[in-house]
N, C-alpha and C. Protein backbone atom coordinates (compact mmCIF):
# COMPACT_ATOMS: atom_id res chain seq x y z
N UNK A 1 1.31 2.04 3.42
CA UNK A 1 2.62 1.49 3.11
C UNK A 1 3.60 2.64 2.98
N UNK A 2 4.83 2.50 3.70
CA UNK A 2 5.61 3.44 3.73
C UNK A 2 6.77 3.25 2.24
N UNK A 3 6.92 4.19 1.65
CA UNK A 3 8.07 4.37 0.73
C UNK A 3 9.49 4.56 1.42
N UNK A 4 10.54 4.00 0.68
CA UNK A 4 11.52 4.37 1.23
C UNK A 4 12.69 4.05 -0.17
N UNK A 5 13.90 4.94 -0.13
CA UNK A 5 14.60 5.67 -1.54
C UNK A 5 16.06 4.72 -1.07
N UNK A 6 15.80 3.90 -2.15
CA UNK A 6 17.34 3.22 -2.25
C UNK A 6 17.99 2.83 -4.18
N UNK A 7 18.91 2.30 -4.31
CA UNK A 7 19.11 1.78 -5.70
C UNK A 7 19.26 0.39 -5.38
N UNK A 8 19.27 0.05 -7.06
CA UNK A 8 19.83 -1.60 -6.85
C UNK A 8 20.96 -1.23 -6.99
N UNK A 9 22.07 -2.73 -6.71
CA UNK A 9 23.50 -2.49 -6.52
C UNK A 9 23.53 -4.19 -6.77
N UNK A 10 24.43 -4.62 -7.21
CA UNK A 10 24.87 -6.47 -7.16
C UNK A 10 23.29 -7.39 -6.44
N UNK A 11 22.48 -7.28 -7.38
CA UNK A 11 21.14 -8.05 -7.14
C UNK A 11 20.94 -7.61 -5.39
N UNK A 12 21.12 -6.44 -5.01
CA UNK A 12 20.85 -6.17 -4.03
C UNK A 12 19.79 -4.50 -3.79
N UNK A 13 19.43 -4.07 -2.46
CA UNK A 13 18.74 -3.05 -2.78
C UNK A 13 19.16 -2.09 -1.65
N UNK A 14 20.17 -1.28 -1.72
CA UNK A 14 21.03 -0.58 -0.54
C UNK A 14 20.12 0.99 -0.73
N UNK A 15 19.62 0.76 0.31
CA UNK A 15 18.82 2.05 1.07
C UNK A 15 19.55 3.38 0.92
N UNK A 16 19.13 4.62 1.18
CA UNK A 16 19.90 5.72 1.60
C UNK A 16 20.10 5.76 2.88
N UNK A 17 21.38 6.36 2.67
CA UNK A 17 22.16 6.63 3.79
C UNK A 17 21.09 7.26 5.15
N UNK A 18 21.08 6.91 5.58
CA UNK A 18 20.24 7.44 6.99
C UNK A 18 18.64 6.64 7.18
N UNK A 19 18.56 6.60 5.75
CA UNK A 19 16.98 5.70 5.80
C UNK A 19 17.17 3.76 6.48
N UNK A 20 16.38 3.22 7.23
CA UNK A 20 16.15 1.86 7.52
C UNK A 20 14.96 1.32 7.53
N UNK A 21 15.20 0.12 7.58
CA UNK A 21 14.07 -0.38 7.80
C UNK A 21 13.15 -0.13 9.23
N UNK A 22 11.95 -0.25 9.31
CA UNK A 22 11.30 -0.45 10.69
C UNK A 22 11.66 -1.50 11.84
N UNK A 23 11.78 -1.21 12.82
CA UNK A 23 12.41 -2.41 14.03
C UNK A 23 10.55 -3.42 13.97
N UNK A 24 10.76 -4.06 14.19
CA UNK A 24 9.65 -5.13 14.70
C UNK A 24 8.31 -4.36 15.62
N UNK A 25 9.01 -3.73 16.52
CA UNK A 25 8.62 -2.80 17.59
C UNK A 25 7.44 -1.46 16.06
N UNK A 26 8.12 -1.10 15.12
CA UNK A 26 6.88 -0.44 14.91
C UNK A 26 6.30 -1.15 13.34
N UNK A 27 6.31 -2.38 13.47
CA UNK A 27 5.59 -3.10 12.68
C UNK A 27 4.29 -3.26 13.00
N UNK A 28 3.56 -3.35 11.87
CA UNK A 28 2.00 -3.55 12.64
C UNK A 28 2.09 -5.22 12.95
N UNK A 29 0.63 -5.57 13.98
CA UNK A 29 1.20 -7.13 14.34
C UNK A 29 0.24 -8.12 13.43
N UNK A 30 0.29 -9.09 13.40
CA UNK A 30 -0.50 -10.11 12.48
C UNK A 30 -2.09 -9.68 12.80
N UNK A 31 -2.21 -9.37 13.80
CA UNK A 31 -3.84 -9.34 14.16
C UNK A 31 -4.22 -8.16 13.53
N UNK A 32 -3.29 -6.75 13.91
CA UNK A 32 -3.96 -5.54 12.84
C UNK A 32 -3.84 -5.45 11.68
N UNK A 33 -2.79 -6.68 10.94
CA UNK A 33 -3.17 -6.54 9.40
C UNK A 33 -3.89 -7.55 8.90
N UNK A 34 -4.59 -8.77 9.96
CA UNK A 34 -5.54 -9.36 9.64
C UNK A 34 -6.82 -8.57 9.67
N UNK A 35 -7.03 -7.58 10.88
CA UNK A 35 -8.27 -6.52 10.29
C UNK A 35 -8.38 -5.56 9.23
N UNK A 36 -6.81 -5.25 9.41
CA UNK A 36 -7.14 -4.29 7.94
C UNK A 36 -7.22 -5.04 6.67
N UNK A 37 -7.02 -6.42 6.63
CA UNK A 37 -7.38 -7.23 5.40
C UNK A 37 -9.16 -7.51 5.53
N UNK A 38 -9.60 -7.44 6.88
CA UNK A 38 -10.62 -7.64 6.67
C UNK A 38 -11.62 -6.78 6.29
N UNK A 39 -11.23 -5.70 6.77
CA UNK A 39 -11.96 -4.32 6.62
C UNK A 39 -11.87 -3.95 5.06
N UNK A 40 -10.87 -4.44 4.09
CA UNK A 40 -10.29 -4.10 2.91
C UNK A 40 -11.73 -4.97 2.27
N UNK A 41 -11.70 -6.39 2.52
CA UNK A 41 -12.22 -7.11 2.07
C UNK A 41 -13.92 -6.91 2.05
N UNK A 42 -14.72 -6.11 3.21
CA UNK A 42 -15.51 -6.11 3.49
C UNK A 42 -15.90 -4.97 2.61
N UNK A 43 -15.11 -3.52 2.44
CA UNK A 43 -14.90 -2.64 1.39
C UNK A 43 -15.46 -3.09 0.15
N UNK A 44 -14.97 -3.95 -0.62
CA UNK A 44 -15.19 -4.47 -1.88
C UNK A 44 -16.59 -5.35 -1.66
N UNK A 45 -16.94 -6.14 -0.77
CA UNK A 45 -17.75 -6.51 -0.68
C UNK A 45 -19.01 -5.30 -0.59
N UNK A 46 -19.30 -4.36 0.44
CA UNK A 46 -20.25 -3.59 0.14
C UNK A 46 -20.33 -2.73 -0.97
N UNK A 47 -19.48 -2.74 -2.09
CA UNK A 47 -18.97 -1.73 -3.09
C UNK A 47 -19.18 -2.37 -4.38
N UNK A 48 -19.90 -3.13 -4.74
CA UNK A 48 -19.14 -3.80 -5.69
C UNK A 48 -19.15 -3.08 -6.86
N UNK A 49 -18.54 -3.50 -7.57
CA UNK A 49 -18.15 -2.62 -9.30
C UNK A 49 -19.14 -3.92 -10.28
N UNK A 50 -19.87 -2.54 -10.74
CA UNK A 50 -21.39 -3.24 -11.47
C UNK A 50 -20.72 -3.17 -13.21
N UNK A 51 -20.07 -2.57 -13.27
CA UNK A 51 -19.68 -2.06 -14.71
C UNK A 51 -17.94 -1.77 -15.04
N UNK A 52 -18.10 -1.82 -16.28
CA UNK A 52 -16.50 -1.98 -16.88
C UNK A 52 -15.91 -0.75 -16.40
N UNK A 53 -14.56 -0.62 -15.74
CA UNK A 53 -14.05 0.48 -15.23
C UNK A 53 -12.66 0.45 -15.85
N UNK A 54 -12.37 1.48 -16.81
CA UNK A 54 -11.45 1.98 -17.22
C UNK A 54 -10.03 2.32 -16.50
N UNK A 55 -8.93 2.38 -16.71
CA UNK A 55 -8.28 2.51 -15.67
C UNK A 55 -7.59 4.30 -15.53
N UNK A 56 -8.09 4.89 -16.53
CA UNK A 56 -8.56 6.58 -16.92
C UNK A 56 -9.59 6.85 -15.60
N UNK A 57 -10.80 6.40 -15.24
CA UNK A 57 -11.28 6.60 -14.21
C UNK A 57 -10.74 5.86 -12.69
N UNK A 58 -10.06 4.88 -12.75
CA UNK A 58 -9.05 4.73 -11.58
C UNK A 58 -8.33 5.93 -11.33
N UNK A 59 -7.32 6.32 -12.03
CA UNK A 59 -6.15 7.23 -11.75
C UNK A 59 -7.13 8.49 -11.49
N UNK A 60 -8.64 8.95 -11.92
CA UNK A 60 -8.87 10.04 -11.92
C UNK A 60 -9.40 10.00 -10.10
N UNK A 61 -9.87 8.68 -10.11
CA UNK A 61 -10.32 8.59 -8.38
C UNK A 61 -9.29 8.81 -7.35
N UNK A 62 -8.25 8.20 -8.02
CA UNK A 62 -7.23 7.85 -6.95
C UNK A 62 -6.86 9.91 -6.99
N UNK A 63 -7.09 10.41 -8.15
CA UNK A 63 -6.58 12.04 -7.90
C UNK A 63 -7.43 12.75 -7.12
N UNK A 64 -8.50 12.43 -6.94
CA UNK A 64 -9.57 13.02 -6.17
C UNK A 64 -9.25 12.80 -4.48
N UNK A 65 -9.15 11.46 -4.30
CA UNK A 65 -8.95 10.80 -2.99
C UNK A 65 -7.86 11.29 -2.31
N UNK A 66 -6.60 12.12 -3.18
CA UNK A 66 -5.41 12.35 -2.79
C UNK A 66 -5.54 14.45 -2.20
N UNK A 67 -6.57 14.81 -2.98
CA UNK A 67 -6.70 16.09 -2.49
C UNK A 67 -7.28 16.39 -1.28
């Protein structure tokens, strides 16, 4: 998922100047984010979480995964 830097303004959400949205053209299409839902899904399925997980060891995974 891409980030992108705007404020709110009158219940609205005005982008920075030069930043836009993606055209259609580089959207992914229903079929590749139906695999990557599936692939997500299949993830958790071979993985499963046997025990109580703190969310101290989330953030510490997610720091690992990021190096």
């Amino acid at each position: 998922m891409r980030r992108l830097k705007g404020m709110r303004k009158n219940h609205a959400v005005v982008l920075e100047k030069g930043v836009g949205l993606p055209t259609k053209a580089n959207r992914p299409s229903d079929q590749a984010l139906r695999k990557q839902l599936q692939e997500a899904i299949q993830r958790v399925l071979d993985h499963p979480i046997t025990r109580h997980v703190g969310i101290d060891e989330i953030i510490e995974e997610m720091k690992r995964e990021r190096q």
